[in-house]
Protein backbone atom coordinates (compact mmCIF):
# COMPACT_ATOMS: atom_id res chain seq x y z
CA UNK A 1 35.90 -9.69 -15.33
CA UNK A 2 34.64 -13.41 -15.22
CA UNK A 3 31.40 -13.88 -13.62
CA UNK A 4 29.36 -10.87 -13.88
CA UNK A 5 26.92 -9.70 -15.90
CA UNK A 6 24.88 -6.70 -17.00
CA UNK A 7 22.87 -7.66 -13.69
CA UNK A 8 26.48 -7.14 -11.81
CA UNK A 9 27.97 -10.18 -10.17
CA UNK A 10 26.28 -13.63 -10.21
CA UNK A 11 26.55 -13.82 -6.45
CA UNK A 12 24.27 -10.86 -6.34
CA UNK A 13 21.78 -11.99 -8.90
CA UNK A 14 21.26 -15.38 -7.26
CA UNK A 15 20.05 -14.11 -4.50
CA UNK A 16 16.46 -13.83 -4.81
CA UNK A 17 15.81 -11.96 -1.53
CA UNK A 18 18.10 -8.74 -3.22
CA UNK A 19 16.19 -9.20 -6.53
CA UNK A 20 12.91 -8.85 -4.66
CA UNK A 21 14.77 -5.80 -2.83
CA UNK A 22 15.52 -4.50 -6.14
CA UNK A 23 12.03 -4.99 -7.68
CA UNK A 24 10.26 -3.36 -4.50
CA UNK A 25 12.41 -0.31 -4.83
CA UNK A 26 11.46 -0.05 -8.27
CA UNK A 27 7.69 -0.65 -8.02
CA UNK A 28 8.14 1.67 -4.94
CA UNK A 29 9.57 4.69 -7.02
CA UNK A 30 7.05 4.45 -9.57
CA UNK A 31 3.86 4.22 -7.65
CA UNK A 32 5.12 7.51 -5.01
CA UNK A 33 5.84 9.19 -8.29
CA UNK A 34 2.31 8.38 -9.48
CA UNK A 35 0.58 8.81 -6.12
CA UNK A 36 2.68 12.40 -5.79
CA UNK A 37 1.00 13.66 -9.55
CA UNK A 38 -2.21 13.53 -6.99
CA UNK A 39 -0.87 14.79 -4.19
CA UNK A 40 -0.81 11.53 -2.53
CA UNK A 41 1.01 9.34 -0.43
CA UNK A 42 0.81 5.28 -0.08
CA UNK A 43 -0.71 5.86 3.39
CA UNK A 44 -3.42 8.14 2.04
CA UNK A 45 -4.71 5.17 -0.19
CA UNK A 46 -4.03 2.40 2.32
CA UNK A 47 -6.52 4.40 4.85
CA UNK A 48 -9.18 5.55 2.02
CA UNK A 49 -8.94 1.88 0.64
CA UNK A 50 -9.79 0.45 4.08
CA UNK A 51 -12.57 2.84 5.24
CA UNK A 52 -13.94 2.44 1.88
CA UNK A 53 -13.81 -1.67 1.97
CA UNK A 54 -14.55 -2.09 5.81
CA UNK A 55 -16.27 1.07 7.22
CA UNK A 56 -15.93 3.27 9.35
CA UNK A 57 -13.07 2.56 11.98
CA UNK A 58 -11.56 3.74 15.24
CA UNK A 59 -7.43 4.91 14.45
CA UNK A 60 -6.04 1.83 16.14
CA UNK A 61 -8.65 -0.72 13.60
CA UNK A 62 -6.78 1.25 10.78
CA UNK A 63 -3.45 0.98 11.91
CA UNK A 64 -3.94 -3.11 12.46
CA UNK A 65 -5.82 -3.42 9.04
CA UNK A 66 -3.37 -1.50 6.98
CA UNK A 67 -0.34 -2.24 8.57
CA UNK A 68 1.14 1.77 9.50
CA UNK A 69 2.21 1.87 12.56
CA UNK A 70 -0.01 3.54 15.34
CA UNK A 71 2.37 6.93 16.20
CA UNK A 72 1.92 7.31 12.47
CA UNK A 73 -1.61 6.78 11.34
CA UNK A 74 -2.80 9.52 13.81
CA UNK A 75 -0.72 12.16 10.96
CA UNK A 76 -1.93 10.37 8.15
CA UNK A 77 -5.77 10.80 9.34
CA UNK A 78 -4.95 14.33 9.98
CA UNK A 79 -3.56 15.13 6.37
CA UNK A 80 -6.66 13.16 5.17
CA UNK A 81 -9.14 15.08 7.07
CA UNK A 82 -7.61 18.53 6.16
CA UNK A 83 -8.16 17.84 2.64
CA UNK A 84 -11.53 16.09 3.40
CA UNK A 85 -11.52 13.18 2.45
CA UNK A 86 -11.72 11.57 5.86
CA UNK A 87 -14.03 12.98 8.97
CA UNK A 88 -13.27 11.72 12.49
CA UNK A 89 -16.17 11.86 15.25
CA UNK A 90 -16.10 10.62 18.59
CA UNK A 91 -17.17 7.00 19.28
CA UNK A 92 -20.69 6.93 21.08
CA UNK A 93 -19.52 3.57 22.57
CA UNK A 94 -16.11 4.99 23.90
CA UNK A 95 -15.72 8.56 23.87
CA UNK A 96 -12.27 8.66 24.26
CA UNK A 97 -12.08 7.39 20.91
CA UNK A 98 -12.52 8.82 17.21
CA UNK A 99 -14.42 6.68 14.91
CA UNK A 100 -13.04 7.40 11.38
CA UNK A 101 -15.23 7.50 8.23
CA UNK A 102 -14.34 7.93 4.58
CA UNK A 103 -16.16 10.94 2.68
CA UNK A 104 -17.59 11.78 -0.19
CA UNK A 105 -14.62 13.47 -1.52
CA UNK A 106 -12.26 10.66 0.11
CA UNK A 107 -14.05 8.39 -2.03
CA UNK A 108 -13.40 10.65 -5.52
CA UNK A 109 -9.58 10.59 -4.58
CA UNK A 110 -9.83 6.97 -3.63
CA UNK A 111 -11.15 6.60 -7.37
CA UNK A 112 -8.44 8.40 -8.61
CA UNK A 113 -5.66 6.98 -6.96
CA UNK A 114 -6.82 3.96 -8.09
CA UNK A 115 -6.83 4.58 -11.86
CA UNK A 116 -3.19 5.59 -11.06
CA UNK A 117 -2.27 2.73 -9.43
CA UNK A 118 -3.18 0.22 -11.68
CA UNK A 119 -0.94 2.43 -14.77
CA UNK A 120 1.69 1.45 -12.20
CA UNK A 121 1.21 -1.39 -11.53
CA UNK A 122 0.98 -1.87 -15.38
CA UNK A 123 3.97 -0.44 -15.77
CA UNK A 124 6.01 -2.12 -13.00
CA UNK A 125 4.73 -5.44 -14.19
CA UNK A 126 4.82 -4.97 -17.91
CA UNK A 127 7.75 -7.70 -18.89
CA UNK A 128 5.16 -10.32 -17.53
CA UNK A 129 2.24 -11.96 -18.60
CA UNK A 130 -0.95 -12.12 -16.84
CA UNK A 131 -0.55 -15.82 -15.76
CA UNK A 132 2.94 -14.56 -14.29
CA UNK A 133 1.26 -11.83 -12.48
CA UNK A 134 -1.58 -13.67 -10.82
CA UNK A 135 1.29 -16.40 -9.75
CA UNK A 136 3.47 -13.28 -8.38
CA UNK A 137 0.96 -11.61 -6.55
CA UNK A 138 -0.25 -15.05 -5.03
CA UNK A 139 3.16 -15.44 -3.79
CA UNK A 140 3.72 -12.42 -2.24
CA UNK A 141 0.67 -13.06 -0.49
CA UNK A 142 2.49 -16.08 0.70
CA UNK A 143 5.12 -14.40 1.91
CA UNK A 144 3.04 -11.62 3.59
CA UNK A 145 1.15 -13.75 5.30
CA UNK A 146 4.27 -15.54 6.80
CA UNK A 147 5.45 -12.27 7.66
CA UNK A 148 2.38 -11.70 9.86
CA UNK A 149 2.62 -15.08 10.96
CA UNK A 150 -0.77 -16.29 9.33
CA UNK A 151 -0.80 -19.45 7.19
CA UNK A 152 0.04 -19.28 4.07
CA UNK A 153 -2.44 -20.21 1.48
């Protein structure tokens, strides 16, 4: 067959949008099978990682700042403060509100997660140098940031 490759047809592997499909899907199988050997989910670290940066926060700060939509993050503080890890208490200012707060043992998993997340990411980026990296990860921030409709920087 003329024109493919061991990457399938050179239609397919010009198209940079389906190679940054097929890279995400990758990356995305090997960090849930990391975050799973800790009984943990992408969400769980995108809340613990924002509590811990930022503070304590009401459900609908956490959904803007990480990005999980607000019908979800309600179950993902739940899961987090069976285990723990988070504690909600009502906002003083607005009591129809919970104000969400990372604990001591959120912060022990947040540790964990991310020595396991970086042996992922390690692995997911390993046929590149660190130059290549840093360049890849500042333009994905490019395209994020279009996606959100920021300027890109």
């Amino acid at each position: 067959m003329s024109g493919t490759t061991h990457e399938g047809p050179a239609r397919l592997s010009g198209l940079t949008t389906r190679l940054l499909a097929l890279a995400a899907t990758h990356s995305d199988r090997v960090v849930n099978e990391a975050l799973a050997g800790a009984d943990a989910r992408k969400w769980h670290y995108a809340v613990l990682a924002t509590l811990d940066e930022f503070g304590p926060a009401s459900q609908a700060q956490l959904s803007d700042r990480t990005r999980i939509y607000r019908s979800d993050i309600v179950a993902v503080v739940n899961e987090l403060a069976e285990r723990g890890q988070v504690e909600r208490a009502p906002n003083p200012d607005d009591r129809r509100q919970n104000v969400i707060t990372i604990t001591t043992a959120g912060r022990r998993q947040l540790g964990k997660l991310d020595k396991l997340l970086k042996t992922a990411q390690d692995e997911v980026l390993a046929p590149l140098a660190q130059e290549e990296r840093d360049q890849l990860a500042h333009l994905l921030r490019k395209l994020a940031r279009h996606d959100d409709g920021r300027p890109a920087t």
